[in-house]
Protein backbone atom coordinates (compact mmCIF):
# COMPACT_ATOMS: atom_id res chain seq x y z
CA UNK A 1 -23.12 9.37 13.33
CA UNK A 2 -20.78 8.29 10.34
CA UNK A 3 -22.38 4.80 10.22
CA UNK A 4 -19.27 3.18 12.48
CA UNK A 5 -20.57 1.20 15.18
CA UNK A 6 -17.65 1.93 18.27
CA UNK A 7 -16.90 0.38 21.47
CA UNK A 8 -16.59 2.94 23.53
CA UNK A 9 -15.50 2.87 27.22
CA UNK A 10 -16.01 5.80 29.49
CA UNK A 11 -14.32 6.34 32.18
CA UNK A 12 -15.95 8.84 35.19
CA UNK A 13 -18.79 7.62 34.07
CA UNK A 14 -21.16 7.79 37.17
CA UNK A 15 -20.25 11.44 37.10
CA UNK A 16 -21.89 14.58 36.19
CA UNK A 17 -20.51 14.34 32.66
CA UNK A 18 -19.48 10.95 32.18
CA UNK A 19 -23.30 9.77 32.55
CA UNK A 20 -25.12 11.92 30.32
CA UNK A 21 -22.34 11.27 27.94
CA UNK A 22 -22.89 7.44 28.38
CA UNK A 23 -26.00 7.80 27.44
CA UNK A 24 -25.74 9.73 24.68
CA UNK A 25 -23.16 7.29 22.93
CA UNK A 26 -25.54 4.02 23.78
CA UNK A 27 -28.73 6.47 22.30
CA UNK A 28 -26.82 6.79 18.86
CA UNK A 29 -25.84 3.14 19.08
CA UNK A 30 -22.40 2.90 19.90
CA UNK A 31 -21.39 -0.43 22.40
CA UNK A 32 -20.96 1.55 25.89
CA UNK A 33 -19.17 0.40 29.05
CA UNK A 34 -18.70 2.85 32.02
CA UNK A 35 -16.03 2.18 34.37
CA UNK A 36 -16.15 4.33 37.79
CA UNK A 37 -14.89 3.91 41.47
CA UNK A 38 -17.41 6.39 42.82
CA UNK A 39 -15.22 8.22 44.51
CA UNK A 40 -17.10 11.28 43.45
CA UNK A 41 -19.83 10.49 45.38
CA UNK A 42 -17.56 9.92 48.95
CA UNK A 43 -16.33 13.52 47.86
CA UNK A 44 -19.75 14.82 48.69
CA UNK A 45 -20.08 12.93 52.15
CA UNK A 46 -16.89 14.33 53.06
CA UNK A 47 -18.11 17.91 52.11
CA UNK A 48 -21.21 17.65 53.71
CA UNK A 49 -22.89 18.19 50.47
CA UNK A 50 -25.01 16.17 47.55
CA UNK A 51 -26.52 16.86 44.51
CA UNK A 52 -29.33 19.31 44.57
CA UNK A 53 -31.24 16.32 42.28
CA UNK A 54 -30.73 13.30 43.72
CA UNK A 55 -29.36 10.44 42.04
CA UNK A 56 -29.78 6.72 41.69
CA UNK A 57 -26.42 4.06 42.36
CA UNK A 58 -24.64 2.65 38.73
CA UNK A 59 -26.57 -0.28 38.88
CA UNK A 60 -30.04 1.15 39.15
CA UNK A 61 -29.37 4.08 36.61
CA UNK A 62 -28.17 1.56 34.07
CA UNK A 63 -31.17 -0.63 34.44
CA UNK A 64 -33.58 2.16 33.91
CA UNK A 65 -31.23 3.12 30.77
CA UNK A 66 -31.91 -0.45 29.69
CA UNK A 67 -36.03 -0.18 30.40
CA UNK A 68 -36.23 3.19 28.65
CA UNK A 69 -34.03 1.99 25.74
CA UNK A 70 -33.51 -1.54 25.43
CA UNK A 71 -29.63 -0.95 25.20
CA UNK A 72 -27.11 -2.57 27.45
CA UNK A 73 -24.49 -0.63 29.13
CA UNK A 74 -21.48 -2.45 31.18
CA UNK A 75 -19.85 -1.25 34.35
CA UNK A 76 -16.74 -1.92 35.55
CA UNK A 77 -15.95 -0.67 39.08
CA UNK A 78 -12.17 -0.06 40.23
CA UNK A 79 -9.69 2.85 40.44
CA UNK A 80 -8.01 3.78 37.25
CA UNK A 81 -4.63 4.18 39.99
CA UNK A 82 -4.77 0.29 39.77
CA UNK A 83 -2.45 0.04 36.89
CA UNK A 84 -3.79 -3.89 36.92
CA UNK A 85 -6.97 -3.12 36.63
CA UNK A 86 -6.68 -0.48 33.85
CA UNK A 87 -4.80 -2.86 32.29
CA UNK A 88 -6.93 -5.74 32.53
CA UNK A 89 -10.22 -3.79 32.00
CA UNK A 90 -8.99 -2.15 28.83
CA UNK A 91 -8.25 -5.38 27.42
CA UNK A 92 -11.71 -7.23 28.46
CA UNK A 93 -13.89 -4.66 26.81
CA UNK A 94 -11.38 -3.94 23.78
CA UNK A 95 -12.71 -0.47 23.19
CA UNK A 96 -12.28 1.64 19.86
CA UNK A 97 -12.55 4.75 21.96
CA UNK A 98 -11.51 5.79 25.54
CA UNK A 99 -13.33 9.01 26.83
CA UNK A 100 -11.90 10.08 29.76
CA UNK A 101 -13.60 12.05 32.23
CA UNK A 102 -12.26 10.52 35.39
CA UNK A 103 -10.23 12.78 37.48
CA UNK A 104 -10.74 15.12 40.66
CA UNK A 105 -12.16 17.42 38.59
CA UNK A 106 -12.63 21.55 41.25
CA UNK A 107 -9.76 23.94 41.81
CA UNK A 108 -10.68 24.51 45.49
CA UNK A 109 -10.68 21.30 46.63
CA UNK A 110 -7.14 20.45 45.69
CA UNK A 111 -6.84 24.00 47.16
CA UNK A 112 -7.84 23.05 50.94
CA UNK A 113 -4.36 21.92 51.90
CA UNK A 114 -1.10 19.46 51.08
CA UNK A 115 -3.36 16.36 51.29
CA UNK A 116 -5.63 17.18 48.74
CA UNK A 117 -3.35 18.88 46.51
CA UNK A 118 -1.21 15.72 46.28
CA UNK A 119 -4.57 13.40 46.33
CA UNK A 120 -6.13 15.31 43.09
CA UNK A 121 -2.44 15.10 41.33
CA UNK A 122 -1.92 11.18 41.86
CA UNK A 123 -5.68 10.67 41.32
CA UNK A 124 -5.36 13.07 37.75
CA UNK A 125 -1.80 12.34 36.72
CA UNK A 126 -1.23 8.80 37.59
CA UNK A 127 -4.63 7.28 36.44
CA UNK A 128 -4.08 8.88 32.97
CA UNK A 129 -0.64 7.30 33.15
CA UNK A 130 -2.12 4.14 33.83
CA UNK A 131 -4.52 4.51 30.73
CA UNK A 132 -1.58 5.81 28.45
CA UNK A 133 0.06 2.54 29.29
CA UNK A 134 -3.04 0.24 28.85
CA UNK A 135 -3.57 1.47 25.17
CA UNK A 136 0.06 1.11 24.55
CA UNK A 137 0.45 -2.45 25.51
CA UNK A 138 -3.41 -3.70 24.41
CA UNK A 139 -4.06 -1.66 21.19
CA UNK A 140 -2.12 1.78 20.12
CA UNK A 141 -5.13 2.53 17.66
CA UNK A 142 -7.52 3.27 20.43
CA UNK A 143 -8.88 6.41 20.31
CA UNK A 144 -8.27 9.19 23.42
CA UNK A 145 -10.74 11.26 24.22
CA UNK A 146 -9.42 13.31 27.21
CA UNK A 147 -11.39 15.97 28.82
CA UNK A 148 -8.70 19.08 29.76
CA UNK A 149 -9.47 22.61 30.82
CA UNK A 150 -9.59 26.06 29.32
CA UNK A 151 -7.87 26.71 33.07
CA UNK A 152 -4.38 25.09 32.10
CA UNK A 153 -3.49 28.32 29.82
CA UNK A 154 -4.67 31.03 32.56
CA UNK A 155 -5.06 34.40 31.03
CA UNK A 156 -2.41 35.40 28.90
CA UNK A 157 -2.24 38.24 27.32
CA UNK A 158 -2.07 37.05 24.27
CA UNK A 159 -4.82 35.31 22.04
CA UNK A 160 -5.31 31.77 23.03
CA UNK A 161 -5.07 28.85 20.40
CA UNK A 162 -6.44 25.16 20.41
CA UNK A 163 -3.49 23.57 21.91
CA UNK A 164 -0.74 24.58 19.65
CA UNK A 165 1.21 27.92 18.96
CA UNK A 166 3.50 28.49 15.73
CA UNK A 167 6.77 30.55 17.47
CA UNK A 168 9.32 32.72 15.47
CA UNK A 169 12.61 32.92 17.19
CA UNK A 170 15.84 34.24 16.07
CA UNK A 171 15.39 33.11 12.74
CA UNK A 172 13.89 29.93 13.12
CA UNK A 173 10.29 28.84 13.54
CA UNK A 174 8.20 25.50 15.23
CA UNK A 175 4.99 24.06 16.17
CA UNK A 176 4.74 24.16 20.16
CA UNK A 177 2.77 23.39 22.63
CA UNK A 178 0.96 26.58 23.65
CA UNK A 179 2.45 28.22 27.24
CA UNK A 180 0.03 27.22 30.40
CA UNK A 181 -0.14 29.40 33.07
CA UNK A 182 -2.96 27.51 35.43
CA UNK A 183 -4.36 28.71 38.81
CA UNK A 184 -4.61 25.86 40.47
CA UNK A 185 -3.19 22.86 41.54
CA UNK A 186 -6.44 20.74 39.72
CA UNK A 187 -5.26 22.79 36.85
CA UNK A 188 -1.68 22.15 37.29
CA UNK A 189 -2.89 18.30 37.05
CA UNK A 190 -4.55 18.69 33.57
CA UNK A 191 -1.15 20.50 32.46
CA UNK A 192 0.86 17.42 32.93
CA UNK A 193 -2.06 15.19 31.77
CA UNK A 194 -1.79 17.37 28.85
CA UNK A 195 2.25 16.41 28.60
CA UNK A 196 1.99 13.22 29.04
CA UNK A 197 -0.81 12.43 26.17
CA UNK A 198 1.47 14.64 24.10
CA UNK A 199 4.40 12.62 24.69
CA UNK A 200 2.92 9.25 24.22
CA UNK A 201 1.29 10.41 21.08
CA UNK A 202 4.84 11.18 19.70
CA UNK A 203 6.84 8.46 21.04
CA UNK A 204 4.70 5.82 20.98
CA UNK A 205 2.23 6.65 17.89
CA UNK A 206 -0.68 6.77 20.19
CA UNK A 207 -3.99 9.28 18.87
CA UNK A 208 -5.76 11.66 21.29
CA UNK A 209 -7.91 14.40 21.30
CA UNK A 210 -7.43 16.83 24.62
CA UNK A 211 -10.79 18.87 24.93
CA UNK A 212 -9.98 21.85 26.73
CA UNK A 213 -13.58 22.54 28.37
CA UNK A 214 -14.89 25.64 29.38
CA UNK A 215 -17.37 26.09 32.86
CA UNK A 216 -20.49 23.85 32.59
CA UNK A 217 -23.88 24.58 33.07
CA UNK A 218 -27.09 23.08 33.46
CA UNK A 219 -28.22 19.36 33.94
CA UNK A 220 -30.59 18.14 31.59
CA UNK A 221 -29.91 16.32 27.94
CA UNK A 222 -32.55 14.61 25.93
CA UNK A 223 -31.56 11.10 27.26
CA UNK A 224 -31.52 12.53 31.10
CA UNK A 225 -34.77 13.58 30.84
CA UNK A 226 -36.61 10.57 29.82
CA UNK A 227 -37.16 9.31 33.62
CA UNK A 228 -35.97 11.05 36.67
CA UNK A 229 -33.93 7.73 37.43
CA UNK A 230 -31.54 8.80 34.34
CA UNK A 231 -30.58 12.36 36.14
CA UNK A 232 -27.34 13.05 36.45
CA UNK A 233 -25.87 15.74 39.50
CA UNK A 234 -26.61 18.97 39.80
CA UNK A 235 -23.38 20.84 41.91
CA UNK A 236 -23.88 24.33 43.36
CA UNK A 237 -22.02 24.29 46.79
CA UNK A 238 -18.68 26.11 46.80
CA UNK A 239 -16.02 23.74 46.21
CA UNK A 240 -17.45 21.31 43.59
CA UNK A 241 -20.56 23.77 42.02
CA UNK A 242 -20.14 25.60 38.79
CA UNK A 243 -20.74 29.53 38.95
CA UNK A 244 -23.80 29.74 36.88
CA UNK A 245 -25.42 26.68 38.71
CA UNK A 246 -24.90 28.72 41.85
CA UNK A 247 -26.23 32.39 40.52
CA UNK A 248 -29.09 30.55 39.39
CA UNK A 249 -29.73 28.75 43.11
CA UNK A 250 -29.15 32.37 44.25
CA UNK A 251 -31.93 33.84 42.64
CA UNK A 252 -34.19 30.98 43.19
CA UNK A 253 -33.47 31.93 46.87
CA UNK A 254 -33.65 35.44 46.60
CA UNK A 255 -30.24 35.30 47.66
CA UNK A 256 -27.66 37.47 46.44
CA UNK A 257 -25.81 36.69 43.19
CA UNK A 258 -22.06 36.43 44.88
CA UNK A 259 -19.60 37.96 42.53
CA UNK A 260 -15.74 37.35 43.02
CA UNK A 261 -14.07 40.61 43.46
CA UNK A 262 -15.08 42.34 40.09
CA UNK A 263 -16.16 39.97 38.22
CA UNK A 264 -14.42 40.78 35.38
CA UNK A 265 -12.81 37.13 35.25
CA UNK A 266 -13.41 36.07 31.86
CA UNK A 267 -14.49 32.59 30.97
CA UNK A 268 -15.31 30.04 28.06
CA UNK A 269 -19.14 28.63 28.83
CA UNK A 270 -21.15 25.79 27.62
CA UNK A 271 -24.10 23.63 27.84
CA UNK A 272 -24.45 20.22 29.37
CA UNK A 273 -26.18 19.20 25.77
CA UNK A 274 -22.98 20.76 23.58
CA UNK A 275 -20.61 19.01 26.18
CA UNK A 276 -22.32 15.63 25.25
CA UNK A 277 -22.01 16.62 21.64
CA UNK A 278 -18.47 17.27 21.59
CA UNK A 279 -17.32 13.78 22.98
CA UNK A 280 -19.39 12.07 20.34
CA UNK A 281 -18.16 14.67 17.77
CA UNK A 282 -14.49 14.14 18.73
CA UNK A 283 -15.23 9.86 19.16
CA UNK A 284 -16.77 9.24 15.89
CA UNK A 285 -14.27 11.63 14.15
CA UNK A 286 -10.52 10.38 15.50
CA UNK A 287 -7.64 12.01 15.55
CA UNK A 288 -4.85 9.97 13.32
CA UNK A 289 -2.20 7.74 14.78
CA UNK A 290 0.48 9.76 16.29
CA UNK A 291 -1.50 13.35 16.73
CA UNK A 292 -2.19 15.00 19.66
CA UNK A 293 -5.51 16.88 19.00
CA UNK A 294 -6.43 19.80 20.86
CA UNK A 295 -10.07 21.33 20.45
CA UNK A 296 -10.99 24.40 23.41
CA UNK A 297 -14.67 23.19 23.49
CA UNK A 298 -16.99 26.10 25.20
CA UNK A 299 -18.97 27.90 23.01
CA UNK A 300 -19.38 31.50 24.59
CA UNK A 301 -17.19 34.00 26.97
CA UNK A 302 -18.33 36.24 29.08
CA UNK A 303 -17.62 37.98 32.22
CA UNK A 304 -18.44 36.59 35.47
CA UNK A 305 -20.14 39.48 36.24
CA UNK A 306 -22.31 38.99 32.79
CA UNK A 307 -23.04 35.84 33.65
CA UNK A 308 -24.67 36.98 36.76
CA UNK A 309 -26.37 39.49 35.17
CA UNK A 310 -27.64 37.34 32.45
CA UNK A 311 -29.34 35.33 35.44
CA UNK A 312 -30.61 38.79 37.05
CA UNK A 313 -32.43 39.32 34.37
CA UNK A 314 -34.39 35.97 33.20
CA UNK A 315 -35.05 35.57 36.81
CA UNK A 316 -38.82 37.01 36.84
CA UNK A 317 -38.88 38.42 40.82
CA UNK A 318 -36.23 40.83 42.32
CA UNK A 319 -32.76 39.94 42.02
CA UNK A 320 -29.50 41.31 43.00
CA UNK A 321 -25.49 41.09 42.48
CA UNK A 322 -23.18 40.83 45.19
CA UNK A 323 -19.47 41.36 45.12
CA UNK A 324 -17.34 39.33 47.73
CA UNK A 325 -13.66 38.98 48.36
CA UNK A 326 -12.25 36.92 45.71
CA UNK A 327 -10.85 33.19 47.71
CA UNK A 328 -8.89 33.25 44.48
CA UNK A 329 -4.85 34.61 43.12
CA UNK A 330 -6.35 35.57 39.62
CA UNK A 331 -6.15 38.79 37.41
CA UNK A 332 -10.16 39.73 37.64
CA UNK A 333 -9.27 41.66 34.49
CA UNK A 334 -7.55 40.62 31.37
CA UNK A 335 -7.54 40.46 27.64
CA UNK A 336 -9.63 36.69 27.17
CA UNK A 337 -9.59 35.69 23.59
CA UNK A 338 -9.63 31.84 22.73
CA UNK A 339 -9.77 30.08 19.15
CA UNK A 340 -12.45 27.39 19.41
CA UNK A 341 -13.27 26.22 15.91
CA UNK A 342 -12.09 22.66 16.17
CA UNK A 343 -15.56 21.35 16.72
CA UNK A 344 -17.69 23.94 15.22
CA UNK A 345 -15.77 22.40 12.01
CA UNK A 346 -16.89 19.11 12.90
CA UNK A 347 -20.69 19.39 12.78
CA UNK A 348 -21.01 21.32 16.59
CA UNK A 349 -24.47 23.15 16.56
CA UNK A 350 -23.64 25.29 19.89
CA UNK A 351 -26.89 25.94 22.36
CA UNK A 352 -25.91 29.54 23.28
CA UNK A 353 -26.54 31.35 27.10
CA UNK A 354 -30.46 32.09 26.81
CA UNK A 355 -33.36 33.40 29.00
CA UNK A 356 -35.41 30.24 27.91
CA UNK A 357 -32.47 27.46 29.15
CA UNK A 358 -32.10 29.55 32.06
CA UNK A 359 -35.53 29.41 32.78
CA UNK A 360 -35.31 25.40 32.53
CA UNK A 361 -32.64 25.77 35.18
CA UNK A 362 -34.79 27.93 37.42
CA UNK A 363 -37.56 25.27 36.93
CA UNK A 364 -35.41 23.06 37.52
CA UNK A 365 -34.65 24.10 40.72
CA UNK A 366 -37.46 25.20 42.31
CA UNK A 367 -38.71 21.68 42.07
CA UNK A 368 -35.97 20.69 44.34
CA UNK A 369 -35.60 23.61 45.86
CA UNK A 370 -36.06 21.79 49.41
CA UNK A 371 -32.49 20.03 48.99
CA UNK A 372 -30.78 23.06 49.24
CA UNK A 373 -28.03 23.91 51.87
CA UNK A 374 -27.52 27.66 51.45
CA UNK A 375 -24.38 27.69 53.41
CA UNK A 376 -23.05 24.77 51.39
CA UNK A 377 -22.29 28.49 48.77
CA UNK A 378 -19.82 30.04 50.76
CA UNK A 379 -16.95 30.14 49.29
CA UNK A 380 -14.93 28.92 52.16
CA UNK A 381 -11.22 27.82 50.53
CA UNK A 382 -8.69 30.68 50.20
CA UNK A 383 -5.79 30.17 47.51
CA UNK A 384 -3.45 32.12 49.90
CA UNK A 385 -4.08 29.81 52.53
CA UNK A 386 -2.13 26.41 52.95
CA UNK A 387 -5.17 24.98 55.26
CA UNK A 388 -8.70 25.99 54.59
CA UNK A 389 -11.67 24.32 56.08
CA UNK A 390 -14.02 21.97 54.83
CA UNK A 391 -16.99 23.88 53.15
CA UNK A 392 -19.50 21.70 55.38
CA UNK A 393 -22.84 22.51 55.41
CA UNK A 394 -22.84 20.48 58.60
């Protein structure tokens, strides 16, 4: 920490990331408020689904924050679509910094069909709208802290940059945005969030840093693991579950790992813990008034298919890899090559893919490995399809 004591609001912060994050902000002594409509968690009752660790409401997760620390956190509850209450909320708490984490956040469920293809694009594009204009008209030095995608440039064949690409054409040469090519329409939603924190960055002097994540894995950070009241989710079914959360489930089960087609998607990986670090990186270090900043924060690539194996192998009894039809329209092989120095150069100290935090995982697991609805794994929503069913485990 650089000595500056922020208010910082976080928004999604009931969620998988936005929690862990929370707490990691209030640990280091920043002044936290979380705002959240817990929408995430109707997601689940909808799917049929729930974390594999269960979790505690806002309320009862921030009072065991306060117990275990002695620091206050504030909630606000409402939907950041309610331009009022954006409005009004960024004004009460005032904040230096706005991490945003609060969007529909899994490519197949805006893939199921038209309804939830338009919800996740309102619920992404216009809540981030609504924020844009909150900082605007309150205070245009607040800090954005956006969480993006490494999915919003696809897999070009061409090296991928943090953000920006310098073009030669014809004789002349610029600074652009760099192409996106995503595969979904979640993705497609973090494109124009993208646009739009561009734009008001240039027209309207605002600063932001867009943090263009890679997949996520595992659940526990130092503040987390104090008291089992402070866990955040753990998400392995099929539509909201990450794909090494689910190998490692698999092997727990003695299950087949379930490769998509090949397997030879490559992807940008990292820890829950380097995650956390990243947003407090990127918060205590702010971009300048009128930049757009663009960091790709993973901290690995591999294969999907070396990810499985990777879990094969630290899992101690027999284990075994699967292909299955790929649900997905996606090139399962392709030149993968993405800059991510941004937040090395800021102090990141990555946790790299290991036997020993896999193991933590598996431990992890098997202590709640009653919770677990296999079926909940199938990989039920097909890109080609304009309908797919609910993956229920019901």
């Amino acid at each position: 920490m650089n000595g500056v004591r922020l208010r910082i609001l976080v928004l999604g912060g009931d969620g998988y990331l936005g929690w862990p994050t929370a707490l990691n902000l209030s640990s280091v002594g920043h002044e936290v408020a979380i705002v959240d409509n817990f929408v995430r968690r109707r997601w689940d009752e909808e799917l049929g689904v729930d974390s594999l660790v269960p979790i505690l409401t806002l309320d009862e997760r921030i009072g065991a924050w306060c117990r275990a620390s002695g620091k206050r956190i504030t909630s606000y509850v409402g939907d950041l679509c309610d331009g009022e209450f954006v409005a009004t909320t960024v004004a009460d708490f005032d904040p230096d910094t706005i991490v945003h984490y609060a969007e529909q956040s899994s490519a197949p469920y805006s893939m199921l069909d038209r309804s939830h293809a338009v919800s996740t694009q309102v619920n992404n594009v216009v809540g981030t709208l609504n924020v844009l204009y909150a900082i605007a008209e309150h205070n245009r030095d607040i800090h954005l802290v956006k969480l993006g995608t490494m999915g919003e440039y696809g897999t070009p064949n061409i090296d991928i940059e943090e953000g920006w690409l310098d073009v030669a054409h014809r004789g002349r040469t610029d600074r652009v945005l760099f192409p996106k090519r995503p595969g979904s329409f979640y993705h497609l939603s973090k494109v124009h969030d993208s646009h739009n924190i561009e734009f008001a960055c240039r027209i309207w002097g605002l600063r932001a840093t867009d943090l263009n994540q890679g997949v996520v894995y595992g659940q526990e950070t130092p503040e987390t693991s104090i008291h089992p009241d402070l866990a955040t989710r753990f998400d392995y079914d099929g539509v909201f579950g990450t794909v090494l959360n689910r190998f490692a489930i698999q092997a727990v089960l003695g299950t087949p790992l379930t490769v998509y087609g090949s397997g030879g998607q490559t992807r940008g990986i990292i820890n829950i813990v380097d995650t956390v670090a990243c947003i407090r990186l990127a918060a205590e270090t702010p971009a300048a008034p009128g930049e757009f900043r663009v960091f790709n924060q993973f901290t690995e690539q591999m294969t999907v298919r070396s990810i499985a194996e990777t879990v094969a192998a630290a899992w101690p009894g027999d284990s075994r890899i699967e292909a299955v039809e790929n649900p997905r329209v996606e090139m399962e092989s392709h030149h993968y090559r993405a800059a991510h120095t941004g937040l090395l150069d800021l102090g990141l100290v990555p946790h790299l893919l290991s036997e020993t935090l896999i193991g933590s995982m598996f431990s992890l697991i098997e202590r709640h490995k009653h919770r677990i609805l296999a079926e909940a794994m199938r990989p039920t929503v097909s890109w080609r399809s304009t309908s797919s069913a609910l993956a229920s485990a019901n």
